[in-house]
Protein backbone atom coordinates (compact mmCIF):
# COMPACT_ATOMS: atom_id res chain seq x y z
CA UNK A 1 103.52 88.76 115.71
CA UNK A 2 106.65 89.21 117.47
CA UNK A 3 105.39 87.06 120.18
CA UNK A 4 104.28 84.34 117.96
CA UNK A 5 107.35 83.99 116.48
CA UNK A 6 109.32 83.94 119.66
CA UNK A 7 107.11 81.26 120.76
CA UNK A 8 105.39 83.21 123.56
CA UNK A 9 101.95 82.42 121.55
CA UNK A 10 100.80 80.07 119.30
CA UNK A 11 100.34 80.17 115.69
CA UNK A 12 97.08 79.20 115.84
CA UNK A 13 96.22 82.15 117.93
CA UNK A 14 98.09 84.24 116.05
CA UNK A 15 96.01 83.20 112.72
CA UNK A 16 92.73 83.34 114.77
CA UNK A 17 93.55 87.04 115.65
CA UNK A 18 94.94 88.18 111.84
CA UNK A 19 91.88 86.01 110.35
CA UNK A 20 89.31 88.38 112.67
CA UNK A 21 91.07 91.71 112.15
CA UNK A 22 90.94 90.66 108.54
CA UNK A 23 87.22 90.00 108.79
CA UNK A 24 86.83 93.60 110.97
CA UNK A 25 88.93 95.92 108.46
CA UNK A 26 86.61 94.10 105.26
CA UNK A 27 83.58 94.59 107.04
CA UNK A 28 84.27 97.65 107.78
CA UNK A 29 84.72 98.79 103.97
CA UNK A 30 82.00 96.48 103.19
CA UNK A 31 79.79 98.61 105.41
CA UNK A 32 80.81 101.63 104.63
CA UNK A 33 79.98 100.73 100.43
CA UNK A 34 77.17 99.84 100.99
CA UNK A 35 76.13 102.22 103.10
CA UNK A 36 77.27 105.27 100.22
CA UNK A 37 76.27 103.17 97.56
CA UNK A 38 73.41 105.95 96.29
CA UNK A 39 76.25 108.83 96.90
CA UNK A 40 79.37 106.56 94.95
CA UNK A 41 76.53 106.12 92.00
CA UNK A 42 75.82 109.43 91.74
CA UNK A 43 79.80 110.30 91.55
CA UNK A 44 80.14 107.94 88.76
CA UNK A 45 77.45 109.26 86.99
CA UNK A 46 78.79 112.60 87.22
CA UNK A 47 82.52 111.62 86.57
CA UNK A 48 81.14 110.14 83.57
CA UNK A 49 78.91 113.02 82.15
CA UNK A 50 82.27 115.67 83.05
CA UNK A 51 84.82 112.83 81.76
CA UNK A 52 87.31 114.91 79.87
CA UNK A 53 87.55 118.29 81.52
CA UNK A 54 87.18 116.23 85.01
CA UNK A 55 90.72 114.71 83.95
CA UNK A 56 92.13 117.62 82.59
CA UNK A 57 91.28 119.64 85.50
CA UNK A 58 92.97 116.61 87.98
CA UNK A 59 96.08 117.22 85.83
CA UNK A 60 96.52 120.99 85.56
CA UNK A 61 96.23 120.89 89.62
CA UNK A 62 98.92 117.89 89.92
CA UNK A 63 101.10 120.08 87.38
CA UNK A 64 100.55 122.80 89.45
CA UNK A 65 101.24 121.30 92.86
CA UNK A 66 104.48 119.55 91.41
CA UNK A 67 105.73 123.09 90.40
CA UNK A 68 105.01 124.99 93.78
CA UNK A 69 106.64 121.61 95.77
CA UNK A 70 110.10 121.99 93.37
CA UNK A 71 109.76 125.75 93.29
CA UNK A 72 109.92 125.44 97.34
CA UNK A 73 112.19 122.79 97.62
CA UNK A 74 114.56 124.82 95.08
CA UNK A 75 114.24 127.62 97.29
CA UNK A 76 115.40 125.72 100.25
CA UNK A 77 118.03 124.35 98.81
CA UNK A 78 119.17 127.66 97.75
CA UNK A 79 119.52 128.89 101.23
CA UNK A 80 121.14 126.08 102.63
CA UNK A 81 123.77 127.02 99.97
CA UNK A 82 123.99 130.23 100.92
CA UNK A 83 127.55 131.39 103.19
CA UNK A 84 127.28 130.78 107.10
CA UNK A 85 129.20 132.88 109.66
CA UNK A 86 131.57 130.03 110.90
CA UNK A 87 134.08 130.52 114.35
CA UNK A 88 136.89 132.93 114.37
CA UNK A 89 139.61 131.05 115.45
CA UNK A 90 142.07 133.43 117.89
CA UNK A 91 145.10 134.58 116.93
């Protein structure tokens, strides 16, 4: 883009390229979908038939890994508080 904008390509060019990765990255999903479409079904149906505990289970393990990630960073922040040996300066 950089090179578009400095005039060192056109913008025409530039849109031909963005259109096509466009196209590529879509397709690619598209694919993909459709290719897992029997496997995402089945998930659904299965996310459905577990519904509640399904969600309460996602939340207990998000509580969870939001305690252990402040518990750590409290911990780190505790020793960075902690006294350092600094320079003794000569007499």
């Amino acid at each position: 883009m950089a090179g578009s904008i400095l005039g060192q390509d056109s913008w025409f060019r530039f849109l031909l390229h963005a259109a096509l990765g466009a196209l590529l990255w879509a397709g690619a999903w598209i694919t993909l979908g459709y290719a897992c479409a029997d496997a995402i079904g089945f998930l659904a149906r299965e996310a459905a038939r577990v519904g509640a505990p399904l969600a309460v289970g996602i939340a207990v393990a998000l509580i969870v890994y939001l305690v252990i990630t402040y518990l750590k960073r409290r911990r780190f922040l505790d020793h960075l508080r902690q006294a350092r040996i600094t320079a003794r300066t000569a007499p």
